[in-house]
Each structure stands twice: as structure tokens, then as C-alpha cells.
C-alpha atoms as a PDB file:
ATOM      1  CA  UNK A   1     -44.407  20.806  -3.205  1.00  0.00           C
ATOM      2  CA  UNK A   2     -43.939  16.831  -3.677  1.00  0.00           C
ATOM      3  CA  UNK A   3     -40.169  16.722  -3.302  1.00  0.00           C
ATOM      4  CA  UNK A   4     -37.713  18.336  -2.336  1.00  0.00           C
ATOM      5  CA  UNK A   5     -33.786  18.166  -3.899  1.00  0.00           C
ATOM      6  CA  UNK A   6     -31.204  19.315  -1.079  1.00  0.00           C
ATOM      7  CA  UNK A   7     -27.484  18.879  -2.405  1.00  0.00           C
ATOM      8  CA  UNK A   8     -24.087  21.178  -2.198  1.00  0.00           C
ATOM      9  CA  UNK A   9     -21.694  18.756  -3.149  1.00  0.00           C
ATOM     10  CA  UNK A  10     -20.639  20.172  -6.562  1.00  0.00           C
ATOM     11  CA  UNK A  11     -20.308  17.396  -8.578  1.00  0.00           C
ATOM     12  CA  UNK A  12     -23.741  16.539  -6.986  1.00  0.00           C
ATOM     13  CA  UNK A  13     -25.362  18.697  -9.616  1.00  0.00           C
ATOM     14  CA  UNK A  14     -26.207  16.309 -12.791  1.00  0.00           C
ATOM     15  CA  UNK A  15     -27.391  13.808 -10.267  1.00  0.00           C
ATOM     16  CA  UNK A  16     -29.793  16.498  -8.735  1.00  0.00           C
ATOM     17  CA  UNK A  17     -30.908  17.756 -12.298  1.00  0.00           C
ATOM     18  CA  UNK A  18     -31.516  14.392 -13.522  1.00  0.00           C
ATOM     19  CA  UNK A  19     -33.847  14.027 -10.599  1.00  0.00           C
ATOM     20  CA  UNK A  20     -35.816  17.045 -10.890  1.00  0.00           C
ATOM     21  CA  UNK A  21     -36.023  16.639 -14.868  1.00  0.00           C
ATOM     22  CA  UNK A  22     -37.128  12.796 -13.806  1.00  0.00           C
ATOM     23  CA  UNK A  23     -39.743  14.450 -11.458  1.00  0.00           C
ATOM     24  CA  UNK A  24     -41.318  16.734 -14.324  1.00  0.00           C
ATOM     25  CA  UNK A  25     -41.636  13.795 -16.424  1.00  0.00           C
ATOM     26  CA  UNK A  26     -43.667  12.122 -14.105  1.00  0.00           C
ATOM     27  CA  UNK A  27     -46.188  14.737 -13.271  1.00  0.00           C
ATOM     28  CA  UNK A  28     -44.036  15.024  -9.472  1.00  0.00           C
ATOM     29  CA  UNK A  29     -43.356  18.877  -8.265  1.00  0.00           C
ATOM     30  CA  UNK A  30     -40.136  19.031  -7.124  1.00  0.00           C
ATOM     31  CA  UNK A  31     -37.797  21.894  -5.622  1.00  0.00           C
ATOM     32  CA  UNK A  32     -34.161  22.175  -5.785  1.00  0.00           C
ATOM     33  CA  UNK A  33     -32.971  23.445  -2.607  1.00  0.00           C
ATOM     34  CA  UNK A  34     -29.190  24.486  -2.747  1.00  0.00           C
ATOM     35  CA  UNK A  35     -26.497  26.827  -0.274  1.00  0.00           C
ATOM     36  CA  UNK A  36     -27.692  29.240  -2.604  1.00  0.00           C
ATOM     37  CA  UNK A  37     -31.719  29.121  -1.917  1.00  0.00           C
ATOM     38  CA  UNK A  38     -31.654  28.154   1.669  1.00  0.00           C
ATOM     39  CA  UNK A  39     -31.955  31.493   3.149  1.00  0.00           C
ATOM     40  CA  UNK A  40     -35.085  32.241   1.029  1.00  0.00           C
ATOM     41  CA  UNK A  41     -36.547  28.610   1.321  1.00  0.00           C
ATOM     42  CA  UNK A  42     -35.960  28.493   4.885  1.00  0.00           C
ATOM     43  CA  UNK A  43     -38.125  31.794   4.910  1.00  0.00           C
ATOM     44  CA  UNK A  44     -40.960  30.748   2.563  1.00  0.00           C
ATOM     45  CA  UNK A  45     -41.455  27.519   4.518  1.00  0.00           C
ATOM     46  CA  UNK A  46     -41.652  29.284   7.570  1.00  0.00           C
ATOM     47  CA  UNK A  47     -44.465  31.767   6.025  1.00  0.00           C
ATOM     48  CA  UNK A  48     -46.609  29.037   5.260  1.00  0.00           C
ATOM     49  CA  UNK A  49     -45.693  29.390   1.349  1.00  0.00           C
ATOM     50  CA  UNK A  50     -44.053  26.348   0.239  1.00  0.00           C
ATOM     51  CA  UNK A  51     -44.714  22.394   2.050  1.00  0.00           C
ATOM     52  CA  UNK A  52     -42.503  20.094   1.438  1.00  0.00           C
ATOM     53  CA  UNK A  53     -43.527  16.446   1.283  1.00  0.00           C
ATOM     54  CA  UNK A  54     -40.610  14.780   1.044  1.00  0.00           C
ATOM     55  CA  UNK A  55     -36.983  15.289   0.774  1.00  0.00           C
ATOM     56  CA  UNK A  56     -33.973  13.730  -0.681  1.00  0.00           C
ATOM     57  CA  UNK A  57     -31.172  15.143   1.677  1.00  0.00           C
ATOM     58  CA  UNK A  58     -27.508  15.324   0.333  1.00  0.00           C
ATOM     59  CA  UNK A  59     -26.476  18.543   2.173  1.00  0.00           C
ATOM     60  CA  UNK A  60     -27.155  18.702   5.693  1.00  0.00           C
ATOM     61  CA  UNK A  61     -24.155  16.067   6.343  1.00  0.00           C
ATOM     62  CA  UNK A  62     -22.244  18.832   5.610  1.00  0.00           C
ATOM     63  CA  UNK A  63     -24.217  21.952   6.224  1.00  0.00           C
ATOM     64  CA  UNK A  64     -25.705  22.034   9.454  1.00  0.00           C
ATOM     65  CA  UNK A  65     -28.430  25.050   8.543  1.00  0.00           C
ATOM     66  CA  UNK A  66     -29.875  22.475   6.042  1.00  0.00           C
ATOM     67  CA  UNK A  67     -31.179  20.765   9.515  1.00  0.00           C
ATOM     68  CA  UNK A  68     -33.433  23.745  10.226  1.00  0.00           C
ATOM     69  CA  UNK A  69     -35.366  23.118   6.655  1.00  0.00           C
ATOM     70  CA  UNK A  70     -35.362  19.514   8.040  1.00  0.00           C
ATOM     71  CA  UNK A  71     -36.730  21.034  10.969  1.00  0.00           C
ATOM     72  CA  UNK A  72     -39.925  23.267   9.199  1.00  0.00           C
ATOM     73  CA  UNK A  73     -40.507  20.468   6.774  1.00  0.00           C
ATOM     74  CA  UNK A  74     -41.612  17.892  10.145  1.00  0.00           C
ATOM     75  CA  UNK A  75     -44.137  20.519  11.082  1.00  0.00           C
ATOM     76  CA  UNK A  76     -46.221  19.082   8.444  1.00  0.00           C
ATOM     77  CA  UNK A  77     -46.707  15.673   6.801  1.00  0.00           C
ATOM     78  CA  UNK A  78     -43.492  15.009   5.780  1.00  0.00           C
ATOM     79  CA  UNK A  79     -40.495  11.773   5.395  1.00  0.00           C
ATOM     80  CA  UNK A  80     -37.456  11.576   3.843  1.00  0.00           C
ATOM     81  CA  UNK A  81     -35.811   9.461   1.367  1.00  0.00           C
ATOM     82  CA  UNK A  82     -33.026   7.792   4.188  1.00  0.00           C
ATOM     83  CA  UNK A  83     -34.951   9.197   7.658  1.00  0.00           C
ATOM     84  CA  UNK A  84     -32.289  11.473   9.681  1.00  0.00           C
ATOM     85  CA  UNK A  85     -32.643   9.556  12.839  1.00  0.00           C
ATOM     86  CA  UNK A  86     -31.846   6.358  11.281  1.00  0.00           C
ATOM     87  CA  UNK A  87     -28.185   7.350  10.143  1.00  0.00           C
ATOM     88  CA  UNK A  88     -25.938   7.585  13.197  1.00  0.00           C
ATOM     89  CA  UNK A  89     -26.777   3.902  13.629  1.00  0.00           C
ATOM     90  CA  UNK A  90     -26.534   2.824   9.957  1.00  0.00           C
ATOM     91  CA  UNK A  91     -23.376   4.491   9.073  1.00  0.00           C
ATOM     92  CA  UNK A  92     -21.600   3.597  12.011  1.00  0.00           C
ATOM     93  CA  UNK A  93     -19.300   0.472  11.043  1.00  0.00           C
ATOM     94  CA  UNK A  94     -18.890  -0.718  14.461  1.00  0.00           C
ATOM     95  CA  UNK A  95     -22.299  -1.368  15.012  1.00  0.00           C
ATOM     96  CA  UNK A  96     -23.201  -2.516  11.912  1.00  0.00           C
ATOM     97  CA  UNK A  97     -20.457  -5.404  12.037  1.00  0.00           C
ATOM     98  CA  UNK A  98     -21.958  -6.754  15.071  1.00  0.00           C
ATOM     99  CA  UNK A  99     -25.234  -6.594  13.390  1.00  0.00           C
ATOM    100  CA  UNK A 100     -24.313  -8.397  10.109  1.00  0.00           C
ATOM    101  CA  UNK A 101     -22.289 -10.882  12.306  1.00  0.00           C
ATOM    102  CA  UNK A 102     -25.996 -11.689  14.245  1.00  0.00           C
ATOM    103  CA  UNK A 103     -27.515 -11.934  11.043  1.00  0.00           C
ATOM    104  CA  UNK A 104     -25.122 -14.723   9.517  1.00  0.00           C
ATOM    105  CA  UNK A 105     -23.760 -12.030   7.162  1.00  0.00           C
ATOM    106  CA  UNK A 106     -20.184 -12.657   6.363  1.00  0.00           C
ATOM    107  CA  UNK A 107     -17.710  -9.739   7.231  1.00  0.00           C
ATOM    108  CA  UNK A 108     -13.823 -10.024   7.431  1.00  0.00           C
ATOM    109  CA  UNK A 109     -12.050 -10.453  10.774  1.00  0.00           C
ATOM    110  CA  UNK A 110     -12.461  -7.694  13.124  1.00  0.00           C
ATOM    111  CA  UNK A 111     -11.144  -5.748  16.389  1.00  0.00           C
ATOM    112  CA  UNK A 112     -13.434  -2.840  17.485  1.00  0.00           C
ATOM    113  CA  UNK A 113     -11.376  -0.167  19.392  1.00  0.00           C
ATOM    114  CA  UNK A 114     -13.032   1.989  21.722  1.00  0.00           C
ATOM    115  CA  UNK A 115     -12.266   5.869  20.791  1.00  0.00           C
ATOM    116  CA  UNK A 116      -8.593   7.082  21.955  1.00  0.00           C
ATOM    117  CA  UNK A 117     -10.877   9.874  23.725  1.00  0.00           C
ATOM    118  CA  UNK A 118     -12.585   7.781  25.940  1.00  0.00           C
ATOM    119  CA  UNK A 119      -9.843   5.433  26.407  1.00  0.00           C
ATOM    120  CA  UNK A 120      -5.562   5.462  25.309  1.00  0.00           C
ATOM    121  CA  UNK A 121      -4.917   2.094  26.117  1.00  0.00           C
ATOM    122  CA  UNK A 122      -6.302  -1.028  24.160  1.00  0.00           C
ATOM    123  CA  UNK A 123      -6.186  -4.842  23.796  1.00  0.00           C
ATOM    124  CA  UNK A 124      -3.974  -5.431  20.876  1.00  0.00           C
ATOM    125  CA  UNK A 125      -2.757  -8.973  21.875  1.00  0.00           C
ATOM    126  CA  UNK A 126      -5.390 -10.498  18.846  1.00  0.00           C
ATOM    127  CA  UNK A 127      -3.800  -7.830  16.163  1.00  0.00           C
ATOM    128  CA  UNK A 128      -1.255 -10.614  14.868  1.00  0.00           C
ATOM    129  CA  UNK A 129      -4.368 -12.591  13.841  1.00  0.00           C
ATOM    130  CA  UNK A 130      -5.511 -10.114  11.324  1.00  0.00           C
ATOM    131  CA  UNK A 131      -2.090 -10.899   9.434  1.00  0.00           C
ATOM    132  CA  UNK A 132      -0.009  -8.195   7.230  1.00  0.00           C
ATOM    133  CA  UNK A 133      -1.152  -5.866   5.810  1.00  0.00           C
ATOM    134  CA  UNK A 134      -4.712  -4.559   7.656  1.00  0.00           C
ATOM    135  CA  UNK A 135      -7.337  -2.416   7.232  1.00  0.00           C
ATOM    136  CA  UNK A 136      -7.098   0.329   9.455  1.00  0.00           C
ATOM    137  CA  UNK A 137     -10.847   2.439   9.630  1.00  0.00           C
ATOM    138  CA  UNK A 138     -12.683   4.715  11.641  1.00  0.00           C
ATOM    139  CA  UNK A 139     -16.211   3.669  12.532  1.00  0.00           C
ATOM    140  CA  UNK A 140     -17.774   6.730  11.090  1.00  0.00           C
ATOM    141  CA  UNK A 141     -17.402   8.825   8.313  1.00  0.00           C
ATOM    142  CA  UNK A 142     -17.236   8.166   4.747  1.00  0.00           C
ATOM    143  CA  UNK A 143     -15.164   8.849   1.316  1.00  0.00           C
ATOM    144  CA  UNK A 144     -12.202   7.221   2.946  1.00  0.00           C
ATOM    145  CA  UNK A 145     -11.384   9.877   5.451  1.00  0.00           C
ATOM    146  CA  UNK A 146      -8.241   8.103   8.246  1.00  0.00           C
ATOM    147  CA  UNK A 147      -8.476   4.229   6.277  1.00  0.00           C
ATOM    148  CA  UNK A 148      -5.372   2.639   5.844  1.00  0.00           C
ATOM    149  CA  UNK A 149      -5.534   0.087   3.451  1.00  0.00           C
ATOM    150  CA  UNK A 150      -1.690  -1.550   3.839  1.00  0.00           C
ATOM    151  CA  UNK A 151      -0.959  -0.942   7.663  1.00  0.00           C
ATOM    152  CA  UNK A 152       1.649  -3.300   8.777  1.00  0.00           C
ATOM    153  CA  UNK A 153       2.175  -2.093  12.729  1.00  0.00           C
ATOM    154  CA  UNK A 154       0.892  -1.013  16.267  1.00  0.00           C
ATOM    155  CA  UNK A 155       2.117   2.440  15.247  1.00  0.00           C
ATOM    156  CA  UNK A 156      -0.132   3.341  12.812  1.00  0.00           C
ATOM    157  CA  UNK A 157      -2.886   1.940  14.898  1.00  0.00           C
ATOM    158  CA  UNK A 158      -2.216   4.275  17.640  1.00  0.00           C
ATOM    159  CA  UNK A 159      -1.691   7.123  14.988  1.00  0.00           C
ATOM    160  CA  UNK A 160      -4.741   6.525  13.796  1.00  0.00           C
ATOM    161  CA  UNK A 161      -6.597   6.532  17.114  1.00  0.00           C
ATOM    162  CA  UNK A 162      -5.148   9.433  18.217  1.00  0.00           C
ATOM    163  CA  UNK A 163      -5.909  11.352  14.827  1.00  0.00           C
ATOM    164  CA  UNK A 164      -9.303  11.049  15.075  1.00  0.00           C
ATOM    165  CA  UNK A 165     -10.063  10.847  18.881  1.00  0.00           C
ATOM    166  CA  UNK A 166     -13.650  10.871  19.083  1.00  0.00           C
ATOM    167  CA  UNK A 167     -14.328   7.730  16.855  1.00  0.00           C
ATOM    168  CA  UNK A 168     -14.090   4.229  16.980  1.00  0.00           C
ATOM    169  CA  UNK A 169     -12.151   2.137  14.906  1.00  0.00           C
ATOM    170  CA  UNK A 170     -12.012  -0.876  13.030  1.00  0.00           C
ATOM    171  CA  UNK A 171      -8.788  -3.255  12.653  1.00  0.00           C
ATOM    172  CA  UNK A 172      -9.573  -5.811  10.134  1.00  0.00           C
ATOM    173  CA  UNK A 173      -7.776  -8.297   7.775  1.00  0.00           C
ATOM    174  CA  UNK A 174      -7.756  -7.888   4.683  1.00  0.00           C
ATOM    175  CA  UNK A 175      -9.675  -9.400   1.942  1.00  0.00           C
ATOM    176  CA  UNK A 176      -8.042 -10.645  -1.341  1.00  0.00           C
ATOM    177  CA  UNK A 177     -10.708 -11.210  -4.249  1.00  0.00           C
ATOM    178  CA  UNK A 178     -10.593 -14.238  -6.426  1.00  0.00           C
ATOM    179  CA  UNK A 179     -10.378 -13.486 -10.359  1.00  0.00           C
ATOM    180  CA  UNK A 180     -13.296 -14.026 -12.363  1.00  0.00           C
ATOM    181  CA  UNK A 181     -12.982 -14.797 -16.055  1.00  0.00           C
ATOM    182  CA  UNK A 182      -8.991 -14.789 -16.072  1.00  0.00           C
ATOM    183  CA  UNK A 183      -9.293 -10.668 -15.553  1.00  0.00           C
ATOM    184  CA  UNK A 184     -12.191  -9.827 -13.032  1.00  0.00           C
ATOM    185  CA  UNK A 185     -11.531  -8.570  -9.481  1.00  0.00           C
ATOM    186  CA  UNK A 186     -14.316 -10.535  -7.578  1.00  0.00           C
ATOM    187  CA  UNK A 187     -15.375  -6.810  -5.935  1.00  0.00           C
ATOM    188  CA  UNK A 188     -18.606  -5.237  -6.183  1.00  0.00           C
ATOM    189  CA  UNK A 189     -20.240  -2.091  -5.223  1.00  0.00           C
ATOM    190  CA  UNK A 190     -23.941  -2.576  -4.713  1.00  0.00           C
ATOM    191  CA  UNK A 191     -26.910  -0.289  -4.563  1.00  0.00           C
ATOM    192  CA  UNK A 192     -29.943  -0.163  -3.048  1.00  0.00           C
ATOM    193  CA  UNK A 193     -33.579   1.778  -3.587  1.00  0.00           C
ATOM    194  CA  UNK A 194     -36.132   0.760  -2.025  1.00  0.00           C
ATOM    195  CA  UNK A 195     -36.023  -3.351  -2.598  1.00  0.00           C
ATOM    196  CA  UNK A 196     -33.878  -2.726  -5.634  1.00  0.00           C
ATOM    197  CA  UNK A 197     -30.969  -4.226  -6.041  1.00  0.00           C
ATOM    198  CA  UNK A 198     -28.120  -2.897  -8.633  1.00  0.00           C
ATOM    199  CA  UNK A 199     -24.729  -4.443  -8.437  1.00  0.00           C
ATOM    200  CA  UNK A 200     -22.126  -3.360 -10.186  1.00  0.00           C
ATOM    201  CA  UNK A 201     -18.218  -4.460 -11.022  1.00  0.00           C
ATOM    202  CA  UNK A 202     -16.360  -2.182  -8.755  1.00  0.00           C
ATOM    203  CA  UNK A 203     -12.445  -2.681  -8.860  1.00  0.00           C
ATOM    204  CA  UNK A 204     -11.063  -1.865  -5.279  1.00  0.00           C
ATOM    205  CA  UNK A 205      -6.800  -1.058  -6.898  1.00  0.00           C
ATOM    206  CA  UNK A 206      -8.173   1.252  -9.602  1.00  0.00           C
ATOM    207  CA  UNK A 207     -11.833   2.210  -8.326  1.00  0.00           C
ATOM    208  CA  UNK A 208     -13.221   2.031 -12.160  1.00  0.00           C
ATOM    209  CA  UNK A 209     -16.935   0.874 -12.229  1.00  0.00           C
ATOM    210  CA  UNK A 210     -18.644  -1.497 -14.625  1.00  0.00           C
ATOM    211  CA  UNK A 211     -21.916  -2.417 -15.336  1.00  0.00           C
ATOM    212  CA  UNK A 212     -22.724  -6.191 -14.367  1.00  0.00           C
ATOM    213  CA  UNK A 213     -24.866  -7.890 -16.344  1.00  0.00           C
ATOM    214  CA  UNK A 214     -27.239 -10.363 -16.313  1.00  0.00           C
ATOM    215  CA  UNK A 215     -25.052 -13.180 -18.471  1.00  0.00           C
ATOM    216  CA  UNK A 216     -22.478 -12.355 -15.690  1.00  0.00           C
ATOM    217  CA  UNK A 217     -24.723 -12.955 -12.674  1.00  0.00           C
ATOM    218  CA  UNK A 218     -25.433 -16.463 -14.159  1.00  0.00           C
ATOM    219  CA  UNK A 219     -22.213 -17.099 -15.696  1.00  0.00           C
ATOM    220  CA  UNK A 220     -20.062 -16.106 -12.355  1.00  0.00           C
ATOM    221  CA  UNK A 221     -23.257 -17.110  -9.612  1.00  0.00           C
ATOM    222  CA  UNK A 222     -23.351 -14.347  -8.043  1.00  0.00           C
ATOM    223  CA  UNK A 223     -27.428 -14.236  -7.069  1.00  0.00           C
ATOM    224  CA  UNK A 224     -25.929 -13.965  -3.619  1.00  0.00           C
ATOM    225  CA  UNK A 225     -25.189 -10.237  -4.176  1.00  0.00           C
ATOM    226  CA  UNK A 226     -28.937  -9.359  -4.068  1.00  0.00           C
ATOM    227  CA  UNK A 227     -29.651 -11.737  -0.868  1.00  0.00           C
ATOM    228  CA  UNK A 228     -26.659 -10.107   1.007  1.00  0.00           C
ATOM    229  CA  UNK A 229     -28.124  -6.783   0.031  1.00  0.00           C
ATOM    230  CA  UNK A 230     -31.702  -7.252   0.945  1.00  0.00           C
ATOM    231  CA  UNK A 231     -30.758  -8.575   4.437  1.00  0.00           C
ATOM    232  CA  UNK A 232     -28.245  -5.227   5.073  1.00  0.00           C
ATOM    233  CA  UNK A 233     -31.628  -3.439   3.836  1.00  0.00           C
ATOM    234  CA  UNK A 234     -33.386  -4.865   6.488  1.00  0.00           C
ATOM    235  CA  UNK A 235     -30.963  -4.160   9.080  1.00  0.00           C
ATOM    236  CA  UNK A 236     -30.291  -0.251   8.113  1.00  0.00           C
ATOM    237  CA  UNK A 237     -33.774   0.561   7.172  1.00  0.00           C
ATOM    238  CA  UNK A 238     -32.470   2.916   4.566  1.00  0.00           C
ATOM    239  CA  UNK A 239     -34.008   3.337   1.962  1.00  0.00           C
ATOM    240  CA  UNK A 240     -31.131   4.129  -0.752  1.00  0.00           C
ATOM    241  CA  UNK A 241     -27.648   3.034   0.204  1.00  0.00           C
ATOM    242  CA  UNK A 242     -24.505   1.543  -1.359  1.00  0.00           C
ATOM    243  CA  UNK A 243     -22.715  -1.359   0.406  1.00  0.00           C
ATOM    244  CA  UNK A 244     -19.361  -3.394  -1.213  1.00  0.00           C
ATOM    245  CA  UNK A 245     -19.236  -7.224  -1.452  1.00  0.00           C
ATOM    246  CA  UNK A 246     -16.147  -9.674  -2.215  1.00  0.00           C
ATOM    247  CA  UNK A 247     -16.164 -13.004  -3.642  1.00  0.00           C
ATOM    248  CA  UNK A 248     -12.893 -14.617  -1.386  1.00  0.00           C
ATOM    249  CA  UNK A 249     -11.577 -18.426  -2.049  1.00  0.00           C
ATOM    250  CA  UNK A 250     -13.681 -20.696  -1.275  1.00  0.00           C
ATOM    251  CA  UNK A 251     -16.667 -18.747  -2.408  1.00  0.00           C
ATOM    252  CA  UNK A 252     -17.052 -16.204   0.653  1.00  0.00           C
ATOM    253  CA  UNK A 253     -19.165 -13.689  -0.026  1.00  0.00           C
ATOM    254  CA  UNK A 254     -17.833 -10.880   2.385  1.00  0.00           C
ATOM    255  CA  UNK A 255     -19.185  -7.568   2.871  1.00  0.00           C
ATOM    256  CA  UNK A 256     -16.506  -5.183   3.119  1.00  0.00           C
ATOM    257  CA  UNK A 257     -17.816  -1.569   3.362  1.00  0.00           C
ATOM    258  CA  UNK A 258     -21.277  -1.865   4.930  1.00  0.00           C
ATOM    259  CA  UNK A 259     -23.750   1.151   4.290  1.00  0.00           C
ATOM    260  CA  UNK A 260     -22.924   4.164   2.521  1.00  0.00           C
ATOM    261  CA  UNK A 261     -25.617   6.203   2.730  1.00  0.00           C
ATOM    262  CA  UNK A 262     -24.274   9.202   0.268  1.00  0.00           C
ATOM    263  CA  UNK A 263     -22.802   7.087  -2.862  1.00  0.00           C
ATOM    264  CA  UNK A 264     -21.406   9.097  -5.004  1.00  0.00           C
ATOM    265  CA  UNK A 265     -23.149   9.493  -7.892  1.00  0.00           C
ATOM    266  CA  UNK A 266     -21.321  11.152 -10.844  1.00  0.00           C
ATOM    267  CA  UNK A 267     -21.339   9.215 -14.504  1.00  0.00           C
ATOM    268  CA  UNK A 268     -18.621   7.430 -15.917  1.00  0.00           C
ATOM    269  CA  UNK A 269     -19.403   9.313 -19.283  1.00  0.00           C
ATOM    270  CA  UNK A 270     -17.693  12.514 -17.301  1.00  0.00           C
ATOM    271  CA  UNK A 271     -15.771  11.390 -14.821  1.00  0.00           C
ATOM    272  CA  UNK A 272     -13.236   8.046 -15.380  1.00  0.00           C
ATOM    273  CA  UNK A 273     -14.195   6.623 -11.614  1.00  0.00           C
ATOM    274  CA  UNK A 274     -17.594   7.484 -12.308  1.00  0.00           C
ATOM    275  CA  UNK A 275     -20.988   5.011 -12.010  1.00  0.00           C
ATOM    276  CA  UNK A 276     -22.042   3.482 -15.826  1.00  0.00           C
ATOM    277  CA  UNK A 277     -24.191   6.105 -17.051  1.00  0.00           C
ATOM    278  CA  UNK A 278     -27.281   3.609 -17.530  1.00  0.00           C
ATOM    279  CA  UNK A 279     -26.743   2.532 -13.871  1.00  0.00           C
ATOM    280  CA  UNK A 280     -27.100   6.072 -12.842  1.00  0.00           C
ATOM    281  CA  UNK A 281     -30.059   6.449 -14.665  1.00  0.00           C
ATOM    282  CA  UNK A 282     -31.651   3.322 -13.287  1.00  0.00           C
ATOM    283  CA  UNK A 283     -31.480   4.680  -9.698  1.00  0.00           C
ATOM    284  CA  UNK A 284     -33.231   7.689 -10.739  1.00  0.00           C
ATOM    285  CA  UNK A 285     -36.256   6.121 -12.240  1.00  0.00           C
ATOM    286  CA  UNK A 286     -36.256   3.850  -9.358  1.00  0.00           C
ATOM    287  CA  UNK A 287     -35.343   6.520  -6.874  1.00  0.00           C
ATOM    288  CA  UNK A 288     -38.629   8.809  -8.243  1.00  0.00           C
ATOM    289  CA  UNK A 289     -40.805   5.602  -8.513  1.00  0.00           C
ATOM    290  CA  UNK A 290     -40.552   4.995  -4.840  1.00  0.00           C
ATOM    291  CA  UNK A 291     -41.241   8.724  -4.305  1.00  0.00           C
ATOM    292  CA  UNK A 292     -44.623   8.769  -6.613  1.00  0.00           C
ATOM    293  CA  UNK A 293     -45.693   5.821  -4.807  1.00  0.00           C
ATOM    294  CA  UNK A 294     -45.187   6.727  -1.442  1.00  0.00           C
ATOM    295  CA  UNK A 295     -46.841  10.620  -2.111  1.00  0.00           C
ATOM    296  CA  UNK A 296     -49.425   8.838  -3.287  1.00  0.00           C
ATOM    297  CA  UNK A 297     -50.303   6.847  -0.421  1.00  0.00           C
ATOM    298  CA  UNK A 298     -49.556   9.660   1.281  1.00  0.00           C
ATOM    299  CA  UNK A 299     -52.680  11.886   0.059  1.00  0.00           C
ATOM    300  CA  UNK A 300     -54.987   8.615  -0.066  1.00  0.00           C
END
């Protein structure tokens, strides 16, 4: 088998469809592998009946067990779209600020806490610098899980800490887009497959997507989205990611949510906070282009 499909997210399902409908297009075998199937997958890979080549993995994040396909797939010639072992370092936000910072990558104001497990007491004396109202954010995890978007004191800091124990966190000012074209929140969610770059208008109050087109990346200047991109892409090494960049006065382009290495993909055409259908569709094609490719320097 050329690819493998592993999701359990439920609104993960048109995404996954569209994939494996993509794959029969394009001559590419692909398998769907799903809570449902594991048990029986898990078997016929074992047996020797099924090899799988290559996986896209959007269940093992949260279903341990998928590791153990993950684990029968290495014994043959295998990689995965996003390689396991290069996620804890990706998706952690603490390291990844220090990283972009290194690379000249403009990120807001930070203070990196150490985790309230490992230690209770912290320097706070910088905290008035971030001014009022922070970002409060743990280092790790995704979908917004224990961020605070308007914290205003030490409390909430040390609530925060102490909520989630084992992770760092990150205190950091918050950014204020400029307006583009009398209406346009300067915010953009940005994807990434494999040297693609897709940005999109992403408003950070009401979380509705838009499609950003080409008139608009001359018309606003915003080439700089796809540099910024390309340079996180280097420093991840993912292969499909999201990552969210504001335009600030004075033209700052600051990254603001670094690498998301699950981005949600449901349409808009179903779902009002949903990615523009055609956008959706473009990191399909692009997602199963870089998967024909690579299979097929794979058997050469």
C-alpha cells in the first residue's frame, strides 16, 4: 500500500476522503486507517499482509495505539508526511521562539517560564514590560487549550502555571494588527506543504477565514508572508504545517502562533470558521503531489 490515511478526529473525515478520492485519481493506493480498523490493520501488518509506505498521521496525537501501527510500518521502508520524532521540538513554542529569534524572524515580546512542576517561583520583575492585556500560553499543546488572550495580572499567571504543571509557558505582549483596505485585520494564517506556501486572511476576534489573493498580495505587499514561511519550514522540518503572521505599525511582520502541525482542516462551505473550500482543495493536490513524488523516488 502507497499511503496510508490515519485520522479520528470527526470532523477530520471530508479532509481524509478527499485525500483518498485524490489518491485514486492519481493512480496512488491508499488505506484509510480509523479507531474503527486499527485492531484489524494492526493485525494484517503484523502478518506480513499489508506495507505501508507512507503515512499521513492525524490520530496518534490522540490515540496512543495508533503508535504501534507507527511502530510495524518502520519495520519496512517507510516515512511519514510530518516525521514523529520531529514534533516534540516543532510544536513546542518555547523552543521555537528562541529559534525564530536566531533566525531574525520577528516574534512579539516574550518571558519563557519554566514549568510550575519543576519550579513555583519565577522572575516576574520584566512582566510590566509586556503591557495590559497579555498573552498568557502554554508551550505545548494546540487548539487553544490554557491561552489567555486578555490577562491583565500575576494571578492568572500563576493560575495558569499551576493548571497545567508540567508545561512551560509563554507571557507575551500582545499584538494589535494594522487595517488593510479600511476593513482588513492585518492577520494571516499560513500553510505549508512541502515548499508551498498558502496564506490566507485569518481574522484573530471572529476566527472567519478568507482566501487571499494574488491582487491582494501585490496590492497590500505582503510577499513577506511566503519568506517568513519558508524560513519557519526550514527550522521545523515539517513537512505540512500552519503558522499565523501579523502585519503591526510600522510594517512588522510578526509571527504569532509558530507551527501547528494538525491545522484544522474542515471547509468553510460546512462549517462558518472553516478553511475556503478551494484552499482546502489546494493542499490536497499539493499534499498527494509530494506523496507521488517521494514514492516514486522511493521505488527508483
Amino acid at each position: 500500500m502507497d499511503l496510508g490515511l490515519a485520522w479520528e478526529w470527526i470532523y477530520d473525515r471530508d479532509f481524509i476522503y478527499g485525500l483518498d478520492e485524490a489518491c485514486q485519481r492519481r493512480g496512488i493506493r491508499s488505506y484509510i486507517i480509523h479507531p474503527s480498523n486499527l485492531d484489524e490493520t494492526l493485525a494484517i501488518i503484523a502478518n506480513g499482509e499489508l506495507i505501508i509506505r507512507a503515512l499521513l498521521d492525524r490520530a496518534s496525537d490522540a490515540i496512543p495505539r495508533f503508535h504501534d501501527l507507527i511502530h510495524l510500518a518502520r519495520k519496512g521502508s517507510f516515512w511519514m508526511i510530518n516525521e514523529l520524532s520531529l514534533l516534540p521540538r516543532a510544536v513546542d513554542k518555547a523552543t521555537m521562539h528562541l529559534e525564530f529569534l536566531s533566525a531574525g524572524i520577528d516574534v512579539p515580546y516574550t518571558i519563557i517560564l519554566s514549568p510550575w512542576q519543576k519550579s513555583r517561583h519565577v522572575d516576574l520583575s520584566k512582566i510590566r514590560r509586556l503591557g495590559k492585556p497579555f498573552i498568557i500560553k502554554p508551550a505545548c499543546g494546540g487548539g487553544g487549550v490554557g491561552v489567555i488572550t486578555n490577562a491583565k495580572s500575576v494571578n492568572q499567571v500563576i493560575a495558569a502555571r499551576m493548571e497545567i504543571a508540567h508545561d512551560k509557558y509563554l507571557l507575551q505582549e500582545k499584538i494589535t494588527p494594522v487595517i488593510l483596505g479600511k476593513t482588513r485585520r492585518a492577520w494571516f494564517r499560513v500553510f505549508y506543504v512541502d515548499g508551498d506556501v498558502i496564506p490566507c486572511w485569518w481574522d484573530d476576534l471572529t476566527h472567519i477565514y478568507d482566501e487571499l489573493r494574488p491582487e491582494d498580495m501585490r496590492l497590500y505587499g505582503l510577499s513577506r508572508l511566503k519568506d517568513i514561511t519558508n524560513k519557519i519550514a526550514q527550522i521545523c522540518k515539517l513537512d505540512f504545517f500552519s503558522t499565523e503572521i501579523a502585519v503591526a505599525e510600522g510594517r512588522r511582520f510578526v509571527v504569532v502562533d509558530y507551527v501547528n502541525d494538525m491545522c484544522d482542516m474542515r471547509r468553510k462551505s460546512e462549517y462558518c470558521d472553516g478553511v475556503p473550500d478551494r484552499v482546502v482543495g489546494e493542499i490536497i493536490s499539493k499534499l498527494i503531489n509530494y506523496a507521488e513524488e517521494r514514492l516514486k523516488r522511493q521505488k527508483d
